[in-house]
Structures are given as structure tokens and as C-alpha cells.
PDB file of N, CA and C in Angstrom:
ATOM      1  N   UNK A   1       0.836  -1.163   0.000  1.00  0.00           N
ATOM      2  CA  UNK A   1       0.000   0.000   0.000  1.00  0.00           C
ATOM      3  C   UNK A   1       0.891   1.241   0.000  1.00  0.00           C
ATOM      4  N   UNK A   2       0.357   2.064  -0.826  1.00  0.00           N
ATOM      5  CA  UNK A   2       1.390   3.417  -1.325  1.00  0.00           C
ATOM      6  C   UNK A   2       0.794   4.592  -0.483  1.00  0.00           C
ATOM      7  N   UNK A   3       1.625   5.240   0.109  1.00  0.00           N
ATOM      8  CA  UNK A   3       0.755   6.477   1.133  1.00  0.00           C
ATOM      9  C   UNK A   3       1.267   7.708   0.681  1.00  0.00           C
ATOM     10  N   UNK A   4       0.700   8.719   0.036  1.00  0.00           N
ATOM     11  CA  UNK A   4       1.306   9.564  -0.411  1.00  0.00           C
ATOM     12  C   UNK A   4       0.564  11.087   0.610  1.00  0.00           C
ATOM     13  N   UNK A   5       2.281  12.038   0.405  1.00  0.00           N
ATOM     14  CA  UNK A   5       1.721  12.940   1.634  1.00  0.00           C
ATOM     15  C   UNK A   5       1.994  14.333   1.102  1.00  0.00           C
ATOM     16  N   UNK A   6       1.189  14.785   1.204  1.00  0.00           N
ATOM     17  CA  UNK A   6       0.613  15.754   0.366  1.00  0.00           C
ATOM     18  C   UNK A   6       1.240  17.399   1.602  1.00  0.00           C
ATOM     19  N   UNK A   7       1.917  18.307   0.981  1.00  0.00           N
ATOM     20  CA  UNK A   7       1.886  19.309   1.828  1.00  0.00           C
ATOM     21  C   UNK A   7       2.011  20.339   1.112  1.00  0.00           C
ATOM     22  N   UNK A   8       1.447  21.463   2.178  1.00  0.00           N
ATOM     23  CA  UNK A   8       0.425  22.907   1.234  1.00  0.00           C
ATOM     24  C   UNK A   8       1.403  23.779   2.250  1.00  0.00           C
ATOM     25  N   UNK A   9       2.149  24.539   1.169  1.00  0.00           N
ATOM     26  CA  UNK A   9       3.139  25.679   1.707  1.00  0.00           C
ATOM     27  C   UNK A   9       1.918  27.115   1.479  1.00  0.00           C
ATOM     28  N   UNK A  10       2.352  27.606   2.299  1.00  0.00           N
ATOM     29  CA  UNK A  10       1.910  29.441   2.198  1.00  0.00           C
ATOM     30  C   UNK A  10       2.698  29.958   1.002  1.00  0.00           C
ATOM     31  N   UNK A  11       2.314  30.847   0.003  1.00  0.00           N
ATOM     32  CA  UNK A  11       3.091  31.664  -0.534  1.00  0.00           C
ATOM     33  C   UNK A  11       4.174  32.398   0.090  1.00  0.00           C
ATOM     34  N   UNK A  12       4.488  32.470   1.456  1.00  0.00           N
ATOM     35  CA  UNK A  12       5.210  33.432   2.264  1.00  0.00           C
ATOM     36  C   UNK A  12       6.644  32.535   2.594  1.00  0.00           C
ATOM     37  N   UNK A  13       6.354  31.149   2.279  1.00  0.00           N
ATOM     38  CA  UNK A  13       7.354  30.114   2.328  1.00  0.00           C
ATOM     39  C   UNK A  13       8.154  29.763   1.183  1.00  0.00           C
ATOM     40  N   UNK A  14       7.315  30.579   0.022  1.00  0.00           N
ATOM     41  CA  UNK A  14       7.918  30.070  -1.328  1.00  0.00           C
ATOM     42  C   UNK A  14       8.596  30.940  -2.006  1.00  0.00           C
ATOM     43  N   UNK A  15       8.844  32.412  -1.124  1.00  0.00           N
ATOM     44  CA  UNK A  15       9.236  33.466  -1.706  1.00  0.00           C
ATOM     45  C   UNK A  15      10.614  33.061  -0.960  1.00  0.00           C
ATOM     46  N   UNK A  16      11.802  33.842  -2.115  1.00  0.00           N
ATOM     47  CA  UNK A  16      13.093  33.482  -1.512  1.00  0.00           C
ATOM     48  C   UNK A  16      13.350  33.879  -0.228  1.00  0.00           C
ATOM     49  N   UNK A  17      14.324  33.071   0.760  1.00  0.00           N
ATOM     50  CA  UNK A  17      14.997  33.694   1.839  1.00  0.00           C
ATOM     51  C   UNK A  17      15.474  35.292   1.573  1.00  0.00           C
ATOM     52  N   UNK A  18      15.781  35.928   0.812  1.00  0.00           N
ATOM     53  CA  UNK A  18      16.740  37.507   1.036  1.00  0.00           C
ATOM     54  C   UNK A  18      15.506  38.029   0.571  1.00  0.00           C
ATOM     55  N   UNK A  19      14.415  38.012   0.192  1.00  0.00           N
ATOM     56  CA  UNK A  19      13.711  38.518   0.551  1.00  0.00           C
ATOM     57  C   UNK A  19      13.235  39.102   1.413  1.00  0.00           C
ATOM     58  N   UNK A  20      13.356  40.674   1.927  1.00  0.00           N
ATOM     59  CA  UNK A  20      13.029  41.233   3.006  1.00  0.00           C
ATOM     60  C   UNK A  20      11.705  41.867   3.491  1.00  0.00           C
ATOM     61  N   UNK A  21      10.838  42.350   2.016  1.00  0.00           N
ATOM     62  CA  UNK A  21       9.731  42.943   1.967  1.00  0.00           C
ATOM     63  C   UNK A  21       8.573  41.909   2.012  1.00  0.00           C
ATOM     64  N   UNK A  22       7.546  41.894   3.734  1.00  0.00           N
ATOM     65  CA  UNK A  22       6.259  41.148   3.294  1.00  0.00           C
ATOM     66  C   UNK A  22       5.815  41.157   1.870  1.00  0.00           C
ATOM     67  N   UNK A  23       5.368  39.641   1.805  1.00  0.00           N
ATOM     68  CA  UNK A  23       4.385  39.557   0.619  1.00  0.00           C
ATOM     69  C   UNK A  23       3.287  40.223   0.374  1.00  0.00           C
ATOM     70  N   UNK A  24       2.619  40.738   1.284  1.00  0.00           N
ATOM     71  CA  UNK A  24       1.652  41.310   0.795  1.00  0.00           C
ATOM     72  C   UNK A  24       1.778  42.691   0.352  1.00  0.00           C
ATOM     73  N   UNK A  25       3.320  43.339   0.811  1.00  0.00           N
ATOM     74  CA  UNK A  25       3.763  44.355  -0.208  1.00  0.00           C
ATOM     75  C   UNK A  25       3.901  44.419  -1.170  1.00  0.00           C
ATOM     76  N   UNK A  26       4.779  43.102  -1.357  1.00  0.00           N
ATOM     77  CA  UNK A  26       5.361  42.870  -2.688  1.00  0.00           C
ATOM     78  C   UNK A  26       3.923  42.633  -3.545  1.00  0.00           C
ATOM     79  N   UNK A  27       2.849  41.722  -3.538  1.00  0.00           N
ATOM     80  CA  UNK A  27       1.539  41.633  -4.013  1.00  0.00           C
ATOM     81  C   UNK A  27       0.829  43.639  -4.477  1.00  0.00           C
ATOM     82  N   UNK A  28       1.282  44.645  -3.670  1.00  0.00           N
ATOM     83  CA  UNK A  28       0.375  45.574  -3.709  1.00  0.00           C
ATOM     84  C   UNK A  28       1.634  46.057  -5.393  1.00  0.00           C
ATOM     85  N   UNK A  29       3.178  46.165  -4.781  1.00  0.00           N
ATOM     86  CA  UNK A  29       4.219  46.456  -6.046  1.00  0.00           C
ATOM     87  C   UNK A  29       3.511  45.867  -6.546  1.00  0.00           C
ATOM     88  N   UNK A  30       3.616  44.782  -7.174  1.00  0.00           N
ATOM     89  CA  UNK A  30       3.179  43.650  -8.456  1.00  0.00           C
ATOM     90  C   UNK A  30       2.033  43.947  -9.045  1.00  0.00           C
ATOM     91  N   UNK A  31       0.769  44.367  -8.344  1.00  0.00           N
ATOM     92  CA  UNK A  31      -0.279  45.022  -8.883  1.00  0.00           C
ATOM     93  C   UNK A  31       0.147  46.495  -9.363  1.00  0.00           C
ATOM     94  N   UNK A  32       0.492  47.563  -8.470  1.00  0.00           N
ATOM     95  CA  UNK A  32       0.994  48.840  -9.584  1.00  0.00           C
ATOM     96  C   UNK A  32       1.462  49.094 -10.709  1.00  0.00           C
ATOM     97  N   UNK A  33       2.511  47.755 -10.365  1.00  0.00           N
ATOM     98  CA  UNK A  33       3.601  46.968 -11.748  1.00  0.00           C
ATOM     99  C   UNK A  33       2.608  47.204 -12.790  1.00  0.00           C
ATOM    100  N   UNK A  34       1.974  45.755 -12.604  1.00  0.00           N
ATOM    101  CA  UNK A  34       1.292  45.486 -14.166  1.00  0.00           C
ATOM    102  C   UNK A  34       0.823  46.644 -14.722  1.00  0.00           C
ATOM    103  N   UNK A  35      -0.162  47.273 -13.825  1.00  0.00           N
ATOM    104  CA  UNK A  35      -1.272  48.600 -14.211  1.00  0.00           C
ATOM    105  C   UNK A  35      -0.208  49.679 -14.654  1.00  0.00           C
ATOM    106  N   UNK A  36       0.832  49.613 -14.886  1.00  0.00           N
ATOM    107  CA  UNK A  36       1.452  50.631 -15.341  1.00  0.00           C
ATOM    108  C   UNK A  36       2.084  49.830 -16.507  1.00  0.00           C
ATOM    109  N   UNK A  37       2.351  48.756 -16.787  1.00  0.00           N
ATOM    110  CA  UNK A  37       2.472  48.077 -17.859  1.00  0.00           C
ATOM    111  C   UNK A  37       4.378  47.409 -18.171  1.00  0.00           C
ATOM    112  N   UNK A  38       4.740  47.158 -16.471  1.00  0.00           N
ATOM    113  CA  UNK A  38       6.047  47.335 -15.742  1.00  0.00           C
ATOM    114  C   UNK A  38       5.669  45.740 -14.924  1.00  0.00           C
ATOM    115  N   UNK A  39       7.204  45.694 -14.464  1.00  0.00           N
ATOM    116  CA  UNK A  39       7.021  44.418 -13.604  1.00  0.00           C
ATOM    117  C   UNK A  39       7.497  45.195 -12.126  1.00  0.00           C
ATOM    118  N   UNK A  40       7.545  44.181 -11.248  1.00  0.00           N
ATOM    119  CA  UNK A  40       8.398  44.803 -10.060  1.00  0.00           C
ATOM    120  C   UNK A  40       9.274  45.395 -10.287  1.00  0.00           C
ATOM    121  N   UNK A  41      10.786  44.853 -10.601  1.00  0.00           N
ATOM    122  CA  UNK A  41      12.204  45.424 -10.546  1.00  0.00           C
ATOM    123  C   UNK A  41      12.064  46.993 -10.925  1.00  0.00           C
ATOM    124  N   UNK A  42      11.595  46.585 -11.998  1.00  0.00           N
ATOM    125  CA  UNK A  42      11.734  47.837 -12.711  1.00  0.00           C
ATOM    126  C   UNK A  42      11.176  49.047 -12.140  1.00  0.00           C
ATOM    127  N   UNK A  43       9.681  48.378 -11.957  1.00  0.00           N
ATOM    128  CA  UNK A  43       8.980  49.867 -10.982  1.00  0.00           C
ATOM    129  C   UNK A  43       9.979  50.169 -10.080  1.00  0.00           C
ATOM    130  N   UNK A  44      10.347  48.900  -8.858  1.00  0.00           N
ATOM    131  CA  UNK A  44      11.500  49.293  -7.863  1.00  0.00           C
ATOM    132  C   UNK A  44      12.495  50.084  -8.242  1.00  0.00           C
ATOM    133  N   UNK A  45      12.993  50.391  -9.410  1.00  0.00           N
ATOM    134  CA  UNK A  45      13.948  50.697  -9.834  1.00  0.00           C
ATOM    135  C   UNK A  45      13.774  52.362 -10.087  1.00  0.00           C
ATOM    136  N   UNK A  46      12.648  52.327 -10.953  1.00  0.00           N
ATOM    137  CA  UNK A  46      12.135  53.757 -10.687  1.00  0.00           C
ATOM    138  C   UNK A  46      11.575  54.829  -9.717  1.00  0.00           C
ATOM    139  N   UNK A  47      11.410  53.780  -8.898  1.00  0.00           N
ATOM    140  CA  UNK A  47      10.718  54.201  -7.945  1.00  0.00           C
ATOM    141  C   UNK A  47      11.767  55.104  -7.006  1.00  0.00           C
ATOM    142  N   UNK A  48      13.159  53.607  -7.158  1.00  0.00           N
ATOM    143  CA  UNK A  48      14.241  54.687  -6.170  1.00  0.00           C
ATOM    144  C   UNK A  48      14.759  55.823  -6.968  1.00  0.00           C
ATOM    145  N   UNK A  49      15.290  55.721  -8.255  1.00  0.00           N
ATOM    146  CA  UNK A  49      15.391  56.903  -9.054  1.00  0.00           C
ATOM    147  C   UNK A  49      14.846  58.333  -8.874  1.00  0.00           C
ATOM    148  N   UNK A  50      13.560  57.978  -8.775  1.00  0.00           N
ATOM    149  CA  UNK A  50      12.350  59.261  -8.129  1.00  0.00           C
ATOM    150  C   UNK A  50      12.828  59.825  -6.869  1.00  0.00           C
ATOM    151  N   UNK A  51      13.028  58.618  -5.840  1.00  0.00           N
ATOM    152  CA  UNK A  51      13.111  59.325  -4.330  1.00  0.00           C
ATOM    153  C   UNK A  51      14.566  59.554  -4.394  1.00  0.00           C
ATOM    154  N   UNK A  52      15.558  59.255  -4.879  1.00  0.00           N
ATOM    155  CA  UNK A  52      16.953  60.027  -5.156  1.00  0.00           C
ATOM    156  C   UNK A  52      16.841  61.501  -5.970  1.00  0.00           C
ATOM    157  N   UNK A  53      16.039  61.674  -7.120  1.00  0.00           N
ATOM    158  CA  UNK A  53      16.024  62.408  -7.155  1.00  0.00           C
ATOM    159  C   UNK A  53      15.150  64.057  -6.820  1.00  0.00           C
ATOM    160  N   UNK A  54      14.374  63.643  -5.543  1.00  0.00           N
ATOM    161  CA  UNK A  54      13.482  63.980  -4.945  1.00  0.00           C
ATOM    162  C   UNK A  54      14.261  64.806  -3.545  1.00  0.00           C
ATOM    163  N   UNK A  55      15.392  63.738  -3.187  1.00  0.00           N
ATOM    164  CA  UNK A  55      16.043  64.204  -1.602  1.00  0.00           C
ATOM    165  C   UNK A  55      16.971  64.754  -2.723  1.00  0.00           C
ATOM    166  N   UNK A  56      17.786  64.445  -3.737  1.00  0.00           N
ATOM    167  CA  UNK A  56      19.190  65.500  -3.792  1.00  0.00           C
ATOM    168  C   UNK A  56      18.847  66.784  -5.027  1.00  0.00           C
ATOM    169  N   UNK A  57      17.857  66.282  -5.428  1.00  0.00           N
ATOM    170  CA  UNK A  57      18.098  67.532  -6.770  1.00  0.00           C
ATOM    171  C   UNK A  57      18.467  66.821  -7.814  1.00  0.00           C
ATOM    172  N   UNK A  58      18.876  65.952  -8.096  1.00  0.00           N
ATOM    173  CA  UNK A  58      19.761  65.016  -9.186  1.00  0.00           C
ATOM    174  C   UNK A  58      19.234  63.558  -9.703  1.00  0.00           C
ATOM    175  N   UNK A  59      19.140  63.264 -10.741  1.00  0.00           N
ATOM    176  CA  UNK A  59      19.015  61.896 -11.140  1.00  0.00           C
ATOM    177  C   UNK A  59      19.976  60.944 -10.683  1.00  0.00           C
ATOM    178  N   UNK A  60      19.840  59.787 -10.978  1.00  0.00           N
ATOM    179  CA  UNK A  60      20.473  59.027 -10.350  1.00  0.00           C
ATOM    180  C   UNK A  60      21.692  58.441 -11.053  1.00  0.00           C
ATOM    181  N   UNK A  61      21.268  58.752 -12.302  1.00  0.00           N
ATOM    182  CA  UNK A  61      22.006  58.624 -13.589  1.00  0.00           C
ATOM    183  C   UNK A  61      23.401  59.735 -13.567  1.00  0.00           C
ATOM    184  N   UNK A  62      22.617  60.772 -13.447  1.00  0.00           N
ATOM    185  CA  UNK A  62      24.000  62.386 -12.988  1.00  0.00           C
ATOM    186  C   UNK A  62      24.465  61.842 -11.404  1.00  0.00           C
ATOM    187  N   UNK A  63      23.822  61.183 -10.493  1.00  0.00           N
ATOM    188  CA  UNK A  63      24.706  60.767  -9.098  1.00  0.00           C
ATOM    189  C   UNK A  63      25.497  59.677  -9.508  1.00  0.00           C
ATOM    190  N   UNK A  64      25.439  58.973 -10.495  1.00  0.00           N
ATOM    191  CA  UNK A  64      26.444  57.755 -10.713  1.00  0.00           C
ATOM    192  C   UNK A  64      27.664  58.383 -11.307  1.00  0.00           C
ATOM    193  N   UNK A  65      27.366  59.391 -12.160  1.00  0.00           N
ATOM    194  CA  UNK A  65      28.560  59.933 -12.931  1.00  0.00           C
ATOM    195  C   UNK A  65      29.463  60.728 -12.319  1.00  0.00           C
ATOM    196  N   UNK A  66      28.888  61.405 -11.313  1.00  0.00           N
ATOM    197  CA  UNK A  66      29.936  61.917 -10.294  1.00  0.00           C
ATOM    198  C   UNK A  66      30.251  61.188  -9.336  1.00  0.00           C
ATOM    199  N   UNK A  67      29.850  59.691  -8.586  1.00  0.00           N
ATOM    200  CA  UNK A  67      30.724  59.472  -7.845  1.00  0.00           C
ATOM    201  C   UNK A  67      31.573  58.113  -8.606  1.00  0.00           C
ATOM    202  N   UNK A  68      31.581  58.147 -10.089  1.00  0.00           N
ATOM    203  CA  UNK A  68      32.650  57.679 -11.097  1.00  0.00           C
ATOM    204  C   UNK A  68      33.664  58.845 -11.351  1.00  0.00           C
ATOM    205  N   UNK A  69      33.387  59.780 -11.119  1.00  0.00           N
ATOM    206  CA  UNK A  69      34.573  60.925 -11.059  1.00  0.00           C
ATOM    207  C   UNK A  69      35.578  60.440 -10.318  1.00  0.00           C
ATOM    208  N   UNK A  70      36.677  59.803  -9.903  1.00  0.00           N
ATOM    209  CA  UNK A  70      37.713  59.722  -9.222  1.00  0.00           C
ATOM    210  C   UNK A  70      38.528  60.381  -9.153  1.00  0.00           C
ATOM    211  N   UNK A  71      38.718  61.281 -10.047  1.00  0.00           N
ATOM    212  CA  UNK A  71      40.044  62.546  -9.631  1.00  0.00           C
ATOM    213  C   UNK A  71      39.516  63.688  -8.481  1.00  0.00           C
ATOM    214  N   UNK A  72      38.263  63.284  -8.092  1.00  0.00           N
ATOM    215  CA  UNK A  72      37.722  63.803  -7.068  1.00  0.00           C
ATOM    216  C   UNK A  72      37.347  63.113  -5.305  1.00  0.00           C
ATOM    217  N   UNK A  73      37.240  62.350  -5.498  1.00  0.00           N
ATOM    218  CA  UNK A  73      37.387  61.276  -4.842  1.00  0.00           C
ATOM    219  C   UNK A  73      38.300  61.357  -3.530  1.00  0.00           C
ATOM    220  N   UNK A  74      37.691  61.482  -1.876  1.00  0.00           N
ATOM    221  CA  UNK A  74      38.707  61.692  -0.824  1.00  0.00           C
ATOM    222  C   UNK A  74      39.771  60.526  -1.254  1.00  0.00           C
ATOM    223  N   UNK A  75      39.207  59.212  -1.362  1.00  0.00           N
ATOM    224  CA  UNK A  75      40.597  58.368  -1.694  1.00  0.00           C
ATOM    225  C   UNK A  75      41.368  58.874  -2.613  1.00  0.00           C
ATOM    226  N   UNK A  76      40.901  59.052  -3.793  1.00  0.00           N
ATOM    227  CA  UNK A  76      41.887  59.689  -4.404  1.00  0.00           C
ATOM    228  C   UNK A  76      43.109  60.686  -3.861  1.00  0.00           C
ATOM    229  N   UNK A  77      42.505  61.517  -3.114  1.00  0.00           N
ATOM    230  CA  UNK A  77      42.808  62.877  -2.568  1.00  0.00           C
ATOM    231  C   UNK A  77      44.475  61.888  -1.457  1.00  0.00           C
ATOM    232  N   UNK A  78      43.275  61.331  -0.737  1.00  0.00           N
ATOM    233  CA  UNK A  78      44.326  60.707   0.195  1.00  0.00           C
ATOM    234  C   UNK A  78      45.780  59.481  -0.461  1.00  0.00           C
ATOM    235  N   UNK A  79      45.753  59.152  -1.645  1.00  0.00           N
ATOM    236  CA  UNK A  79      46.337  58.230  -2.216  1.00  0.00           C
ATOM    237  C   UNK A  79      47.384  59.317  -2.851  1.00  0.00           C
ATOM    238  N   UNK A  80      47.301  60.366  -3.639  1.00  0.00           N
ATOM    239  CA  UNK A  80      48.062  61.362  -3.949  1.00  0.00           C
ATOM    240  C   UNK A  80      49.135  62.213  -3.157  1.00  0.00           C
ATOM    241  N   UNK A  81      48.182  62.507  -1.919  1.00  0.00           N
ATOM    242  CA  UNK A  81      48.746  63.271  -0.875  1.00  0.00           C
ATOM    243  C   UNK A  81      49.618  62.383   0.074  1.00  0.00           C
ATOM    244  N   UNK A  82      49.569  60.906   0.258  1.00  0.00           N
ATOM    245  CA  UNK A  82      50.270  59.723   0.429  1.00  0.00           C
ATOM    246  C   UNK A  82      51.388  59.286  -0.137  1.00  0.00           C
ATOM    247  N   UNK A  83      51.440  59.243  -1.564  1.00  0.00           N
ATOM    248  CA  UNK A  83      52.204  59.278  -2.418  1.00  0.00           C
ATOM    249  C   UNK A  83      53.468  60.717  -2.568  1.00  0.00           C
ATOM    250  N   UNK A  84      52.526  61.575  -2.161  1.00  0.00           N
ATOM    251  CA  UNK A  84      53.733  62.563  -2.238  1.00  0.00           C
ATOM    252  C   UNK A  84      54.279  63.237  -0.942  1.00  0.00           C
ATOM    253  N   UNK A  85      53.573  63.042   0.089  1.00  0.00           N
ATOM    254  CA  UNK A  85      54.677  62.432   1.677  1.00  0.00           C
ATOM    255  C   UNK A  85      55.738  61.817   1.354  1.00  0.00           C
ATOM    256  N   UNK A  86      55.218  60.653   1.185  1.00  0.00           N
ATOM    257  CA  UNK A  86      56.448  59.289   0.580  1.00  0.00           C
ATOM    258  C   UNK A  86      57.674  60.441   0.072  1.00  0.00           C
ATOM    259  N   UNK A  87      57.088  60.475  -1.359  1.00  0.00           N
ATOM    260  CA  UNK A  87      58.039  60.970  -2.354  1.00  0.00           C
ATOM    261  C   UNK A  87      59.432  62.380  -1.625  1.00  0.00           C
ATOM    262  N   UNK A  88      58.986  62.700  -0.871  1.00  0.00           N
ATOM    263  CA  UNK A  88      59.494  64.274  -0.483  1.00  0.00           C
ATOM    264  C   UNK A  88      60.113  63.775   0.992  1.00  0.00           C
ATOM    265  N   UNK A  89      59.504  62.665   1.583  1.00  0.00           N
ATOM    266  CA  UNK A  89      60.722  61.828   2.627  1.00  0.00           C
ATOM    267  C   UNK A  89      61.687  61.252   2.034  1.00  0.00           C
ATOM    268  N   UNK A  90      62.010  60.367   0.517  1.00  0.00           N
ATOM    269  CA  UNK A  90      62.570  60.220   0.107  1.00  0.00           C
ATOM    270  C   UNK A  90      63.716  60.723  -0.412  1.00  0.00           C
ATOM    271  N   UNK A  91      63.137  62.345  -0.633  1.00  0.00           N
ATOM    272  CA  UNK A  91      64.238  63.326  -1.087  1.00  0.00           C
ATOM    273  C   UNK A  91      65.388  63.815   0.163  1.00  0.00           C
ATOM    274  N   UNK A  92      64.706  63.728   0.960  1.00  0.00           N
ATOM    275  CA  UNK A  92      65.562  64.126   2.469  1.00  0.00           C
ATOM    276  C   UNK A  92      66.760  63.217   2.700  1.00  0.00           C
ATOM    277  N   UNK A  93      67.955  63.590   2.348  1.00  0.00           N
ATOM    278  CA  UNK A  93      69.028  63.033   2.671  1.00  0.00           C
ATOM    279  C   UNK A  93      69.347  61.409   3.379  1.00  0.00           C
ATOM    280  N   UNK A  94      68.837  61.978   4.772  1.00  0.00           N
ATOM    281  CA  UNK A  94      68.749  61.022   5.571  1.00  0.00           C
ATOM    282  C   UNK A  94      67.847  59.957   6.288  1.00  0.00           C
ATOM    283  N   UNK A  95      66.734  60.022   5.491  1.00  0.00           N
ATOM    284  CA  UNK A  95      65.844  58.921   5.278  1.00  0.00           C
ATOM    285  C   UNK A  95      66.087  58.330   3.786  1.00  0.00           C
ATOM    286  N   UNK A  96      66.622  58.595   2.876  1.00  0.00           N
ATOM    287  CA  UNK A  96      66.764  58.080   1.765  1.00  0.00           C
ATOM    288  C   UNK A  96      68.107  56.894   2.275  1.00  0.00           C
ATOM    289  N   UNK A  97      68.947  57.605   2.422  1.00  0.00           N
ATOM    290  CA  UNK A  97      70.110  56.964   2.947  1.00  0.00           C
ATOM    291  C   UNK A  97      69.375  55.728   4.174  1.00  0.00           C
ATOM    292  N   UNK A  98      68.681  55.890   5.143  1.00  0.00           N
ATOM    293  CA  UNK A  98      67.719  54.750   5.935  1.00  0.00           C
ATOM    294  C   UNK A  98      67.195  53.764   4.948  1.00  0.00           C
ATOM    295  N   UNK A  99      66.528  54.747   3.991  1.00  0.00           N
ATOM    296  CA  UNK A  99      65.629  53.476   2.940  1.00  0.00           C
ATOM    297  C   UNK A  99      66.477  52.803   2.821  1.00  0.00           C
ATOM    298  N   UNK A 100      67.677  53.078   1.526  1.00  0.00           N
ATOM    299  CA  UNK A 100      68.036  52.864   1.090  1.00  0.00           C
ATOM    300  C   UNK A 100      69.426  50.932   1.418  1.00  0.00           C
ATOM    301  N   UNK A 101      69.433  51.294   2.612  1.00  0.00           N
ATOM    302  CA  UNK A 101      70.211  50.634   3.347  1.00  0.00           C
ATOM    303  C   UNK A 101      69.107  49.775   4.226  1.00  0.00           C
ATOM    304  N   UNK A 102      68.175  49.463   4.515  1.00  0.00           N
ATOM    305  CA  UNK A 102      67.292  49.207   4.962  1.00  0.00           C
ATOM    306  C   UNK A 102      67.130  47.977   3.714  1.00  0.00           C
ATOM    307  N   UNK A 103      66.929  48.514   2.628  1.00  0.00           N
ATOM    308  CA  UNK A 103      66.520  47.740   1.531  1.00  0.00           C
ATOM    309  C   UNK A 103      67.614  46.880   0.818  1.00  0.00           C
ATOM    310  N   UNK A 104      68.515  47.404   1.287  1.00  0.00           N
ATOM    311  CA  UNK A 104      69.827  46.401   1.065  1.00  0.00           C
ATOM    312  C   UNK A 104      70.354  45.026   1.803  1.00  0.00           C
ATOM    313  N   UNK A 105      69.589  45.452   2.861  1.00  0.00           N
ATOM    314  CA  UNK A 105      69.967  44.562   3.887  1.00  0.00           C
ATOM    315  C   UNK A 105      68.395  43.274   4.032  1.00  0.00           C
ATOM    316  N   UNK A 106      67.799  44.008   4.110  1.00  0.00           N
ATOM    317  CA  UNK A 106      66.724  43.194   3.903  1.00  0.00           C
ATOM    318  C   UNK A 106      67.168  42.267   2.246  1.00  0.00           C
ATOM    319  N   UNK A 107      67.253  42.478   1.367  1.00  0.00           N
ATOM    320  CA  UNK A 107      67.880  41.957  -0.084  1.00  0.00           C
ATOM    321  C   UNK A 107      68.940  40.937   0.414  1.00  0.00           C
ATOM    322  N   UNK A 108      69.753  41.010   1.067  1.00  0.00           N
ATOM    323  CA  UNK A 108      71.181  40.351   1.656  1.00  0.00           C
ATOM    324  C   UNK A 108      70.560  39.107   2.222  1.00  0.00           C
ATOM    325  N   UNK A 109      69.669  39.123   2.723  1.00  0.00           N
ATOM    326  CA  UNK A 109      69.037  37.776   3.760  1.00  0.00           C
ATOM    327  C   UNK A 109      69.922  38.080   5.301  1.00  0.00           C
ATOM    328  N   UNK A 110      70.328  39.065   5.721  1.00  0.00           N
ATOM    329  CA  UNK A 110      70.553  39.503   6.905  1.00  0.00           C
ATOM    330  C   UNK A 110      69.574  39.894   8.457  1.00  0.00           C
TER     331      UNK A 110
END
């Protein structure tokens, strides 16, 4: 005799784990979605677009392009200004002469 066992998940079980937003949000998105002739992502997508450009003044499209600017960039700033510490300890007599011997000896296996 064959016993077969039958089990009935909730929709709330079948939506992925990283899913963070109740379903029945996501159900109200999904309805706006369609009626606008859009799926989720996308509405989501616009949606943040809107409220980015709502709090700064700016699209989100012009906020990507400036923080792809890197010659602006504190790292930048700090990687330059790093680099030319370095460079200008180097010039100083007597830390060059430290490097320099420092790096020799380390080279030697000493």
C-alpha cells in the first residue's frame, strides 16, 4: 500500500529567503507593476530613481557619474597626498640613505 503525503506551503514560504519585503507588499508592487504596464524590478527601480532624485536635486544617472569621477574622490585625494609624503621623505638626505640601506639589507638575507 502506497501512502502519499501531500503538503500545502503558504506563498510566504515560497518566496526566496533575502527577501526582506512582506508579501503582501510585494503583491500591492506587483499590482501597480502590471497597471502601469512594468514588472516589479523595474517599478523598484524607478521608484528609487524618483526618491533620489526627490532628496538631492539630481538623477540618479548624474549621481552615478559623479561618484565615477575619481580625480575627485577623498581616496583619491588621500592616495596622492600619500604618495607625495612618501616621495618628499625620500628626497631628504637622511631617510633616503635609511631606505636605502634598509633595503639592502633586507635583499642580503641579513
Amino acid at each position: 500500500m502506497e501512502t502519499k503525503i501531500m503538503f500545502v506551503f503558504s506563498k510566504k514560504l515560497l518566496a526566496p529567503m533575502s527577501t526582506r519585503v512582506p508579501l503582501e507588499v510585494q503583491e500591492i508592487i506587483d499590482t501597480l507593476a502590471e497597471s502601469q504596464g512594468s514588472d516589479r524590478a523595474k517599478w523598484l527601480r524607478d521608484a528609487i530613481d524618483k526618491k533620489i532624485e526627490l532628496e538631492t536635486g539630481q538623477s540618479s544617472s548624474e549621481h552615478i557619474e559623479k561618484s565615477k569621477n575619481t580625480t575627485s574622490t577623498s581616496v583619491f585625494k588621500n592616495v596622492c597626498r600619500n604618495l607625495k609624503s612618501f616621495w618628499q621623505a625620500l628626497k631628504k638626505p637622511d631617510v633616503a640613505g635609511r631606505a636605502s640601506s634598509t633595503a639592502i639589507h633586507n635583499h642580503s638575507g641579513k
